[in-house]
N, C-alpha and C. Protein backbone atom coordinates (compact mmCIF):
# COMPACT_ATOMS: atom_id res chain seq x y z
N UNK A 1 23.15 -2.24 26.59
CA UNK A 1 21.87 -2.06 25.93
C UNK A 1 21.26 -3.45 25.70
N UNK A 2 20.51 -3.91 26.17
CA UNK A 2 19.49 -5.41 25.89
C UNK A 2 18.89 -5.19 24.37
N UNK A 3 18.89 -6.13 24.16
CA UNK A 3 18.21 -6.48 22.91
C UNK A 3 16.80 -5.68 22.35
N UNK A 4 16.07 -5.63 23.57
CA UNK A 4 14.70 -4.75 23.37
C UNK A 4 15.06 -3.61 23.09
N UNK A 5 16.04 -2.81 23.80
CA UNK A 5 16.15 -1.60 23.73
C UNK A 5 17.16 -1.12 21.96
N UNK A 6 17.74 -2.21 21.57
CA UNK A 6 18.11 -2.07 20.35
C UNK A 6 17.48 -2.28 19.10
N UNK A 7 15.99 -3.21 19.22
CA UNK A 7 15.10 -3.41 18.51
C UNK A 7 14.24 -2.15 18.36
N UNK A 8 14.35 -1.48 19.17
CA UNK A 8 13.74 0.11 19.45
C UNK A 8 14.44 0.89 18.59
N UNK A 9 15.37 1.43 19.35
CA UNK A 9 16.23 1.75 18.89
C UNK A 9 16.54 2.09 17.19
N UNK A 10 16.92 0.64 16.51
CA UNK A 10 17.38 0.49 15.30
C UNK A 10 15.42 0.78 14.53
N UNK A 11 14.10 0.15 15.17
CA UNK A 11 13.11 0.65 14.40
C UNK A 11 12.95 2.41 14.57
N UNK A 12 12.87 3.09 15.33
CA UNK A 12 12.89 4.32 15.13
C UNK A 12 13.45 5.00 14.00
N UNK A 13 15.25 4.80 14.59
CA UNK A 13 15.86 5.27 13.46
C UNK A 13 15.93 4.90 11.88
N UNK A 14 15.48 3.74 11.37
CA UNK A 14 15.58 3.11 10.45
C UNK A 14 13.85 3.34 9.59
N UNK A 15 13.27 3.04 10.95
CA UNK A 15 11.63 3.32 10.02
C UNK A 15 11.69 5.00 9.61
N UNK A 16 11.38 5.88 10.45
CA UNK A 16 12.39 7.40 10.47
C UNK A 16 12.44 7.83 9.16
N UNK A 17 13.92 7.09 9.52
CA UNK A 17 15.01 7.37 8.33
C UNK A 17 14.20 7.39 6.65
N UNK A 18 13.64 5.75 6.81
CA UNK A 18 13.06 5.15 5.69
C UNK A 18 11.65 6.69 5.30
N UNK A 19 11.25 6.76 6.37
CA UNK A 19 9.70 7.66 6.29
C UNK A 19 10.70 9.11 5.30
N UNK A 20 11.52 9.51 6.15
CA UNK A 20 12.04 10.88 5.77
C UNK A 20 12.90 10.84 3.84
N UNK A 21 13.04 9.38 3.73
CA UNK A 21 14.14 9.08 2.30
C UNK A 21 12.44 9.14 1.57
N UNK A 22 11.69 8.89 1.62
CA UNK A 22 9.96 8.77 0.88
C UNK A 22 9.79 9.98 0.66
N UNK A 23 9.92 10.73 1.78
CA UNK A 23 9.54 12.34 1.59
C UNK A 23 10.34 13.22 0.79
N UNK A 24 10.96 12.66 0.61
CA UNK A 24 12.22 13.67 -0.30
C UNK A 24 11.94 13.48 -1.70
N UNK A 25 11.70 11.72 -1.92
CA UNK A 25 11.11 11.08 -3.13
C UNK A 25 10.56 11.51 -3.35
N UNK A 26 8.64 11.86 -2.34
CA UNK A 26 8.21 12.66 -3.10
C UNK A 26 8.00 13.63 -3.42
N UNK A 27 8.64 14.64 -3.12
CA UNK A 27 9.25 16.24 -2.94
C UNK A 27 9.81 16.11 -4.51
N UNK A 28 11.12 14.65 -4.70
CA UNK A 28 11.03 15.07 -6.23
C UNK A 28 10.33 14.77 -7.51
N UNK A 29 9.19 14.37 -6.84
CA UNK A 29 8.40 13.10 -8.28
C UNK A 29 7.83 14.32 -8.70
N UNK A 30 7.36 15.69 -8.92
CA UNK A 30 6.83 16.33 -9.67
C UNK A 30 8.20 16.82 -10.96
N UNK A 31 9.29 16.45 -10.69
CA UNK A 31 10.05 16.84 -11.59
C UNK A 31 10.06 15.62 -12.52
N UNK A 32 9.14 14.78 -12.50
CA UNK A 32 8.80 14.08 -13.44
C UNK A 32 7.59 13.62 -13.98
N UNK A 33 6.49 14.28 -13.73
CA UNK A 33 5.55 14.29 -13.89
C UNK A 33 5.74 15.24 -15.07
N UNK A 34 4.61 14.57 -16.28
CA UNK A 34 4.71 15.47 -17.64
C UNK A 34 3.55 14.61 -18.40
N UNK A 35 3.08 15.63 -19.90
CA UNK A 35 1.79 14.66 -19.69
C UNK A 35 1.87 13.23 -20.54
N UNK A 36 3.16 12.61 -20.64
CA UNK A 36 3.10 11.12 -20.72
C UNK A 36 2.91 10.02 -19.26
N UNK A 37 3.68 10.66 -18.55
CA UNK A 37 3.98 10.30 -17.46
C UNK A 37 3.05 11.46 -15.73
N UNK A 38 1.83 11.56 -15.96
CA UNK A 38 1.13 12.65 -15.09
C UNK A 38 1.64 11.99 -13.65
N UNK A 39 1.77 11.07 -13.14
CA UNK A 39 2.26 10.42 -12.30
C UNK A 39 3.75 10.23 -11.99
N UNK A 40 4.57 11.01 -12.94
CA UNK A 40 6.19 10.67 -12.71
C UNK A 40 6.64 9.27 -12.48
N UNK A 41 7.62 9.47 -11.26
CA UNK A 41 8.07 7.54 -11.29
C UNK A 41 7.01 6.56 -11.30
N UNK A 42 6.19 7.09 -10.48
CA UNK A 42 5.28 5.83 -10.40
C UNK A 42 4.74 5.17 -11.63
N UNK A 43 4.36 5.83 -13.11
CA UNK A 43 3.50 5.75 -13.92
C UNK A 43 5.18 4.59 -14.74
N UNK A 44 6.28 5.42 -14.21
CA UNK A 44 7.53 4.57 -15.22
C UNK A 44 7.61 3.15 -14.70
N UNK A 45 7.39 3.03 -13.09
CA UNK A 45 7.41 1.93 -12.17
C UNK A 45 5.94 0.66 -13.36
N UNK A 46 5.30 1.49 -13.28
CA UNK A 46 3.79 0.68 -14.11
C UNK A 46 3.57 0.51 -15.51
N UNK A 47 4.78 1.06 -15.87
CA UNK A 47 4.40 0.98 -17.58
C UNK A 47 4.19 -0.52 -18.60
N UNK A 48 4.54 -0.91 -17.57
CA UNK A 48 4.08 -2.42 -18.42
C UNK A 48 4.53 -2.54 -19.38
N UNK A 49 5.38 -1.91 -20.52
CA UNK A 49 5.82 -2.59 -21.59
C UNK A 49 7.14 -1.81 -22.33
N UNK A 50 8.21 -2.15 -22.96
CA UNK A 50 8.86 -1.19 -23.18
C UNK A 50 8.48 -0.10 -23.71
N UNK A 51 7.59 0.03 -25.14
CA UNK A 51 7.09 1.09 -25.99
C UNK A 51 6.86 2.13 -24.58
N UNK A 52 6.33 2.12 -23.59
CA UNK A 52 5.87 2.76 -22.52
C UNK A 52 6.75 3.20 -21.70
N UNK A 53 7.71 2.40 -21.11
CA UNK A 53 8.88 3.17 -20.95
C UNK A 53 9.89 4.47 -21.36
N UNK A 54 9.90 3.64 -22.90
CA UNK A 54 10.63 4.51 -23.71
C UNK A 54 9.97 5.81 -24.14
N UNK A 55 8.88 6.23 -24.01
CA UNK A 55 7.64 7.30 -24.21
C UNK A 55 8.17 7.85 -22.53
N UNK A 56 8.46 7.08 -21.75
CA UNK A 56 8.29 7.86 -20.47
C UNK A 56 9.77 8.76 -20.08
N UNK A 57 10.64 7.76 -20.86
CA UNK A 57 12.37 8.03 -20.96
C UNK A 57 12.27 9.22 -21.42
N UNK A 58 11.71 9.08 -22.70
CA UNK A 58 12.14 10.13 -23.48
C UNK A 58 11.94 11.65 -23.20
N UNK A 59 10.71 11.49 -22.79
CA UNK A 59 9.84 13.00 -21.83
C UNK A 59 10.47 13.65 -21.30
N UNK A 60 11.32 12.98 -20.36
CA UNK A 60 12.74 12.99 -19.17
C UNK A 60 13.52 13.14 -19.86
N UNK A 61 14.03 12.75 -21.02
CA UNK A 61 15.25 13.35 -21.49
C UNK A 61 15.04 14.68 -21.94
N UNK A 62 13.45 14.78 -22.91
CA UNK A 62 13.35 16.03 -23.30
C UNK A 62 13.51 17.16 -22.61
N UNK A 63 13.14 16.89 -21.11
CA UNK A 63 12.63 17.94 -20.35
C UNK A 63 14.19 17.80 -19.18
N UNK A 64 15.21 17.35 -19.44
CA UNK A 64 16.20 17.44 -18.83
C UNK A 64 16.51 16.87 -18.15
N UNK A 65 15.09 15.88 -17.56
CA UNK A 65 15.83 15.40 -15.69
C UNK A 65 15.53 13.89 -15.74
N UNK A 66 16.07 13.39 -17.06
CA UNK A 66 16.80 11.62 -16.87
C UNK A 66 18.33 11.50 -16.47
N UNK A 67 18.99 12.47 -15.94
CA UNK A 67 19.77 11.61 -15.44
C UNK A 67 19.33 12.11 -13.78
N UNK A 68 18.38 12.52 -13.15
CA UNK A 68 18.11 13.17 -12.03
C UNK A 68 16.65 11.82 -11.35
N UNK A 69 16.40 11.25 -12.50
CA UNK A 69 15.55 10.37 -12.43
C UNK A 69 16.23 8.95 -12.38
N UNK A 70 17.24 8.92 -12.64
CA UNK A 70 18.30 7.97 -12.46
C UNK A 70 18.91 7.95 -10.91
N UNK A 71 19.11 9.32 -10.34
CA UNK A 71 19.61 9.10 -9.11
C UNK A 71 18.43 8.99 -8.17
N UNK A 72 17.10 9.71 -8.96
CA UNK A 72 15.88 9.25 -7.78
C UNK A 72 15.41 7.52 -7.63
N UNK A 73 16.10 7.15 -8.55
CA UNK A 73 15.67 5.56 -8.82
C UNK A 73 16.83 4.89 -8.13
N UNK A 74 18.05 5.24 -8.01
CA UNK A 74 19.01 4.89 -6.85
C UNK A 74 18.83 5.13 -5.46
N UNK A 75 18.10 6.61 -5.53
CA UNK A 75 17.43 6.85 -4.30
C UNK A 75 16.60 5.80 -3.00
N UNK A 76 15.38 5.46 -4.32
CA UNK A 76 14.56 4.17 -3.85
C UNK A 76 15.20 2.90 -3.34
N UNK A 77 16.50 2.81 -4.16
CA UNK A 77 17.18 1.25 -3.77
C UNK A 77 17.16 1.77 -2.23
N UNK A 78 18.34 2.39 -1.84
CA UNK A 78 18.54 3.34 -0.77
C UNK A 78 17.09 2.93 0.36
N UNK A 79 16.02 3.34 0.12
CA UNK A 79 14.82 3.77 0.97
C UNK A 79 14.81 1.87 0.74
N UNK A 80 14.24 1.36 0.47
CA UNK A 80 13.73 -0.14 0.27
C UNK A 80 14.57 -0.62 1.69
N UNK A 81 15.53 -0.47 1.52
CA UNK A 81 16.49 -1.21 2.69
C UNK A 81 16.42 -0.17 3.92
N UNK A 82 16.07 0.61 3.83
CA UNK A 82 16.02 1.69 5.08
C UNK A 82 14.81 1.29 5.97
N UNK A 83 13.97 1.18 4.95
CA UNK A 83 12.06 1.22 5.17
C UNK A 83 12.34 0.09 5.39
N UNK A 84 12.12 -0.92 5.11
CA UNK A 84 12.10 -2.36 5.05
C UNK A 84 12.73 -3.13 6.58
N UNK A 85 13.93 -2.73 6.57
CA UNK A 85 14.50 -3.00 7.78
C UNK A 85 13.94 -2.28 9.11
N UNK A 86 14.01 -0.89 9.13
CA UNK A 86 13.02 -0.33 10.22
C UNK A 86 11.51 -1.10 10.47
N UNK A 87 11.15 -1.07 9.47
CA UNK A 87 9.09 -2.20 9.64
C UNK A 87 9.72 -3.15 10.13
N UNK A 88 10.73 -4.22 9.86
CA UNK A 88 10.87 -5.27 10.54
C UNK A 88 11.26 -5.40 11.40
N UNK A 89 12.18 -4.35 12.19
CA UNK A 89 12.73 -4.31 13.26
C UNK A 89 11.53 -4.08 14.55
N UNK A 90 10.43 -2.76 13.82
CA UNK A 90 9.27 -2.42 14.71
C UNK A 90 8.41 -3.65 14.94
N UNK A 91 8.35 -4.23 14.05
CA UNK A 91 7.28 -5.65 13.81
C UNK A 91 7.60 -6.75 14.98
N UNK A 92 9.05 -6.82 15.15
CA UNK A 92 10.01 -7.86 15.95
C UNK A 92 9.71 -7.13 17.34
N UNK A 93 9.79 -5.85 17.61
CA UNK A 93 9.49 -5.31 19.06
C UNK A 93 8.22 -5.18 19.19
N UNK A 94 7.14 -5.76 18.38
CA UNK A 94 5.25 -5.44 18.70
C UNK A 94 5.23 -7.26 19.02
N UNK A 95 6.20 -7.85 18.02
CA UNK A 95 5.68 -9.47 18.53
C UNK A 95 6.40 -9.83 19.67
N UNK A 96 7.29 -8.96 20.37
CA UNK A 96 8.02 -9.52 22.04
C UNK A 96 6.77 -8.82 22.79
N UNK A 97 6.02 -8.58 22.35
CA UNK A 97 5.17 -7.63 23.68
C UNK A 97 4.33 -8.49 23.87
N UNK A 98 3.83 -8.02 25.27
CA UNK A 98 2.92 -8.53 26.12
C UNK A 98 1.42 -9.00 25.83
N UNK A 99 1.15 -7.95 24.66
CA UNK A 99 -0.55 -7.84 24.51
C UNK A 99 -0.79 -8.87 23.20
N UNK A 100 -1.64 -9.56 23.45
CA UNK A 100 -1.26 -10.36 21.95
C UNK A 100 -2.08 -9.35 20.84
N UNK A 101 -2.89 -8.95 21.34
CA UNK A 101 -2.78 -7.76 19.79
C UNK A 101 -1.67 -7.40 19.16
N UNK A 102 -0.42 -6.74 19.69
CA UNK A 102 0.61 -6.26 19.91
C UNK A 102 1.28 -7.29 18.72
N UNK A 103 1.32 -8.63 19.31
CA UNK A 103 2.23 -9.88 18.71
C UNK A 103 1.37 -9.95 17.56
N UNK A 104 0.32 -10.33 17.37
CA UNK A 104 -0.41 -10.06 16.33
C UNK A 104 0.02 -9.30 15.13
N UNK A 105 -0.25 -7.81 15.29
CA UNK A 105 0.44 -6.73 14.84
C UNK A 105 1.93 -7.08 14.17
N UNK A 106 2.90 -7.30 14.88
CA UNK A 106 4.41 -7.73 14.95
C UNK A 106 4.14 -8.21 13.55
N UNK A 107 3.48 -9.66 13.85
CA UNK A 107 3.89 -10.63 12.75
C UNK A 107 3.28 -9.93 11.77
N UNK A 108 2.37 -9.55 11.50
CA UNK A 108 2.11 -9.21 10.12
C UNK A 108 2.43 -8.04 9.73
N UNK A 109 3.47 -6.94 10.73
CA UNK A 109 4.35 -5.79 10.00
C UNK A 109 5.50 -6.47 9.62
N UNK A 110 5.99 -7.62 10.26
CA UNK A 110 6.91 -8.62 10.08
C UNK A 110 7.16 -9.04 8.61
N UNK A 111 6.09 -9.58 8.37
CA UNK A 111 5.89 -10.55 7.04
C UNK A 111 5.44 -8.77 6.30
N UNK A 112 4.76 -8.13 5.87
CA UNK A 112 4.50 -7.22 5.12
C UNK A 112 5.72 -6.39 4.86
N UNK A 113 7.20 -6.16 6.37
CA UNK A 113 8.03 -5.73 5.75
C UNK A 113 9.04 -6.01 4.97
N UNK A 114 9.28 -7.58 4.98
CA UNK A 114 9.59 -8.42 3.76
C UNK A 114 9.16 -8.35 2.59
N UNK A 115 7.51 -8.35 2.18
CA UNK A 115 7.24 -8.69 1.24
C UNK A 115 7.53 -7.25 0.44
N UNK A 116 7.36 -5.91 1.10
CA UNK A 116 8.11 -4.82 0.85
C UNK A 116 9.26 -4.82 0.08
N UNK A 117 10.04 -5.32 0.96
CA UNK A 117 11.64 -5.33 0.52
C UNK A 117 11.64 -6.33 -0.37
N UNK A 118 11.48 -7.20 -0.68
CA UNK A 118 11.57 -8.06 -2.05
C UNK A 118 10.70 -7.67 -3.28
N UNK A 119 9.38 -7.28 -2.72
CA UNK A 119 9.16 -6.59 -4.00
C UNK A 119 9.03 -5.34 -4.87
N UNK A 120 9.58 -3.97 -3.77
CA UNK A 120 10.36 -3.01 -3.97
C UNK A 120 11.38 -3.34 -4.88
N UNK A 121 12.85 -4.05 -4.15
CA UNK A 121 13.84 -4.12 -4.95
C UNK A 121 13.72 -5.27 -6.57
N UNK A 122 12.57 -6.14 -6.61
CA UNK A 122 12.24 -6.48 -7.51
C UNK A 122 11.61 -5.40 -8.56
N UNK A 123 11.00 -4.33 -8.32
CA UNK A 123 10.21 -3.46 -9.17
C UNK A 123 11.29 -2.36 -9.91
N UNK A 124 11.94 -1.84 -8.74
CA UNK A 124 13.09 -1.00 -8.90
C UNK A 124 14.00 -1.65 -9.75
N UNK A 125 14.57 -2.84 -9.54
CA UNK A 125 16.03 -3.26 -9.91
C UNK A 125 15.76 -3.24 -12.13
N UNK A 126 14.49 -4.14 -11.99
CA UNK A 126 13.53 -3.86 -13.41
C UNK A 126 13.65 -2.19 -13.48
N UNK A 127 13.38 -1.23 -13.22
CA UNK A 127 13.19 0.30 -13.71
C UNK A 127 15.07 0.38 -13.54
N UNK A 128 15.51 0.39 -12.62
CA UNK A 128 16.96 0.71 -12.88
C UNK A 128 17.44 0.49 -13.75
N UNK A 129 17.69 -0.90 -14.26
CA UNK A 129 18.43 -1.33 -15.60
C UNK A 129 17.52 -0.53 -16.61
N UNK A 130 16.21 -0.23 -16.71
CA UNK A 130 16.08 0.29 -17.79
C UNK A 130 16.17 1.93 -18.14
N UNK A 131 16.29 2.42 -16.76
CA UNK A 131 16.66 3.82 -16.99
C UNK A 131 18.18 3.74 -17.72
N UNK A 132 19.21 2.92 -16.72
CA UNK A 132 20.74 3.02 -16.85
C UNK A 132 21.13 3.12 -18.48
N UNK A 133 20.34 1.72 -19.08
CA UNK A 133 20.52 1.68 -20.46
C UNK A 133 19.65 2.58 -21.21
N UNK A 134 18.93 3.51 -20.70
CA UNK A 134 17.85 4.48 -21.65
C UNK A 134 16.87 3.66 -22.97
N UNK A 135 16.48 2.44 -22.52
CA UNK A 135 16.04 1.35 -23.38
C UNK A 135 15.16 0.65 -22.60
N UNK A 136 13.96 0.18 -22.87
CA UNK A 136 12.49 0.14 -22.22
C UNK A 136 13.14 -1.59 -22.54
N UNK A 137 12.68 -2.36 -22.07
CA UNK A 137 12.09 -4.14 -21.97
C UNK A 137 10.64 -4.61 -22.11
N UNK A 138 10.31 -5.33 -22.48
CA UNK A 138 8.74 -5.52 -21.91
C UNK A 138 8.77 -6.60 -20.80
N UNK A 139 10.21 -7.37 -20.91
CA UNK A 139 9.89 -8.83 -19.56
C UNK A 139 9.99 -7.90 -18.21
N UNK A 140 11.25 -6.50 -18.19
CA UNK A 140 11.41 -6.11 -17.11
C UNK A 140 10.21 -5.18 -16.71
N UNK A 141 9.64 -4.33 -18.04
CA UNK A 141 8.70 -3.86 -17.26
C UNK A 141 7.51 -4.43 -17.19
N UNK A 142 7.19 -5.29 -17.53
CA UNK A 142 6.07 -6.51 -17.21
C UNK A 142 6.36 -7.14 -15.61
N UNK A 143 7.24 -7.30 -15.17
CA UNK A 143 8.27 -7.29 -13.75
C UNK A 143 7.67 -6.33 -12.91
N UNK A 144 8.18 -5.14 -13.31
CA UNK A 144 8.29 -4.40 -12.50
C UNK A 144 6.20 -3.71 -12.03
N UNK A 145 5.82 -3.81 -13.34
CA UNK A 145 4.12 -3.45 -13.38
C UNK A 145 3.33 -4.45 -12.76
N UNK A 146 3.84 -5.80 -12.57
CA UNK A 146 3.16 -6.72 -11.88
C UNK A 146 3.59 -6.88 -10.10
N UNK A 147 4.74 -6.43 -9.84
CA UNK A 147 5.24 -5.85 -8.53
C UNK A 147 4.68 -4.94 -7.44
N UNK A 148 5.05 -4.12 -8.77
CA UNK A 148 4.15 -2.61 -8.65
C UNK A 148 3.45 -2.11 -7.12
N UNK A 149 1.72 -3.17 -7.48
CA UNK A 149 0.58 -2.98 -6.39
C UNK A 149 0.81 -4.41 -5.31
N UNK A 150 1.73 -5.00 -5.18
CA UNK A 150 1.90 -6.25 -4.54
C UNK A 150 3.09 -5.04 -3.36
N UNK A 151 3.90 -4.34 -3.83
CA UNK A 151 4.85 -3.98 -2.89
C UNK A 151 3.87 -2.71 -2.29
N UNK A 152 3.23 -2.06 -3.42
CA UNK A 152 2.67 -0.69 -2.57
C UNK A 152 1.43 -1.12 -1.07
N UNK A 153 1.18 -2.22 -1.75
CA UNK A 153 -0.36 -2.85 -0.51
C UNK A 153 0.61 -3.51 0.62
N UNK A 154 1.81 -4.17 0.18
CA UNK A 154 2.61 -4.42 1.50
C UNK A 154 2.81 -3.17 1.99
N UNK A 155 3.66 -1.95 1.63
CA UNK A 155 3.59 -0.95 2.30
C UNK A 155 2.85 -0.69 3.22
N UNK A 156 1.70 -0.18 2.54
CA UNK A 156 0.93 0.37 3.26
C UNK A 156 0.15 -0.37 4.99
N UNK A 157 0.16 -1.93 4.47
CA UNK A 157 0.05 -2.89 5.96
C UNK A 157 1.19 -2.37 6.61
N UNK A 158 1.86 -2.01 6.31
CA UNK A 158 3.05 -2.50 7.11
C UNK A 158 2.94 -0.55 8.21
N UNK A 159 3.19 0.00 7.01
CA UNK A 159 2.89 1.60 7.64
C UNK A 159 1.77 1.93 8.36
N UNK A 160 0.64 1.45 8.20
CA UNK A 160 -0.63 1.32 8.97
C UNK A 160 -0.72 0.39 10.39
N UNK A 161 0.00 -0.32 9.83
CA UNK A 161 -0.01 -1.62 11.29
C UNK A 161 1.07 -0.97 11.91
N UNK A 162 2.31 -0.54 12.07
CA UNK A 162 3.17 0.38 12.62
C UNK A 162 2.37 1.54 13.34
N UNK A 163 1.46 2.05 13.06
CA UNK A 163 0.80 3.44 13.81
C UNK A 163 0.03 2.66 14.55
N UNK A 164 -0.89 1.36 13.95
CA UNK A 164 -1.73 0.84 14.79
C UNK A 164 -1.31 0.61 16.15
N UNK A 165 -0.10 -0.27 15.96
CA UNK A 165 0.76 -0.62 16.81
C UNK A 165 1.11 0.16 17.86
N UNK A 166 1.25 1.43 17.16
CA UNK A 166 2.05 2.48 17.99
C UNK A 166 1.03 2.81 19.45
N UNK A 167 -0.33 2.87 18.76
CA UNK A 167 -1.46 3.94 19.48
C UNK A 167 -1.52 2.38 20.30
N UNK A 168 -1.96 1.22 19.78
CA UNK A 168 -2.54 0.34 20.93
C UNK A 168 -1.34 0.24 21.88
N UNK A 169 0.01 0.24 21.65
CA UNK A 169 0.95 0.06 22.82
C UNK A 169 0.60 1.61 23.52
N UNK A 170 0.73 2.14 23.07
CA UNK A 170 0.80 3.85 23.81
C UNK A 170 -0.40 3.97 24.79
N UNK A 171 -1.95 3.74 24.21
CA UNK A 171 -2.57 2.98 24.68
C UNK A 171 -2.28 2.18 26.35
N UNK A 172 -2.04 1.22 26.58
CA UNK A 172 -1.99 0.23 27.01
C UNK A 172 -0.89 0.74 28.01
N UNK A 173 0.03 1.35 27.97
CA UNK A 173 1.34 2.49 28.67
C UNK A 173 0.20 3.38 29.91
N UNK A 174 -0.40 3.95 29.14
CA UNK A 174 -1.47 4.95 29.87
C UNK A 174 -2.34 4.10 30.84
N UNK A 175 -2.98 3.31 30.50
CA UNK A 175 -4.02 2.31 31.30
C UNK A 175 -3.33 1.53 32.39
N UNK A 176 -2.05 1.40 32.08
CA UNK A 176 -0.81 0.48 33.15
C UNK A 176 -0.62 1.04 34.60
């Protein structure tokens, strides 16, 4: 197997993988949605301060599913490295290609699926410790709320430039 064909390869399965671990996530974020938290994880991901946390904890405890919100927040570690590695792997097979759109593309699913993965597991690792201990922070969730829209806007380059990618190579296959 050459290198190209494993850069394939490992982005399929890994971006995939990463796409299908999201979908499950959010299949379960309505089991935390309540009206402190109308947004579930995400609103716990943004709370910006402990008092806010602990309002969001508690909801979840009331309503049963903090320790289920604990394994969806292990979940995410899980997806960060799934997602993250698949975008970069796809990014690395758009910048060996031919078209410099293509390379174009690469580098900046490249760099966006980094900035993903560092500031995913920066946002998360802040909400983890504070689920684990059932005790809000304000430095971690000040962390994790300032992360927050820095990892979701990498996402989304990165998931957008991946389809872009996809159609201009697919594209360019057809015209060949």
């Amino acid at each position: 197997m050459t290198d190209a064909q494993r850069r394939e390869r490992n982005f399929w399965c890994f971006w995939l993988g990463g796409l299908l671990i999201l979908a499950i996530m959010i299949a379960m974020n309505p089991l935390f949605a309540n009206d402190v938290a109308p947004w579930g994880i995400r609103d716990h991901q943004s709370a910006g301060s402990a008092m806010g946390v602990d309002a969001i904890q508690a909801a979840w405890q009331a309503a049963g599913v903090m320790d289920i919100a604990r394994w969806a927040i292990a979940l995410d570690l899980i997806y960060i490295a799934v997602y993250s590695f698949g975008a970069y792997r796809g990014g690395q097979m758009f910048r060996a290609a031919e078209k410099p759109a293509l390379q174009r593309l690469g580098w900046l699913i490249m760099i966006a699926a980094i900035i993903v993965c560092v500031g995913d597991y920066i946002e998360t690792i802040c909400q983890f410790i504070q689920a684990l201990r059932f005790a809000g922070n304000d430095r971690l969730a000040e962390i994790a709320a300032a992360a927050q829209p820095i990892k979701s806007t990498a996402f989304l380059i990165s998931l957008f430039g991946i389809i872009a990618a996809l159609i201009v190579r697919r594209r360019g296959r057809r015209s060949a």
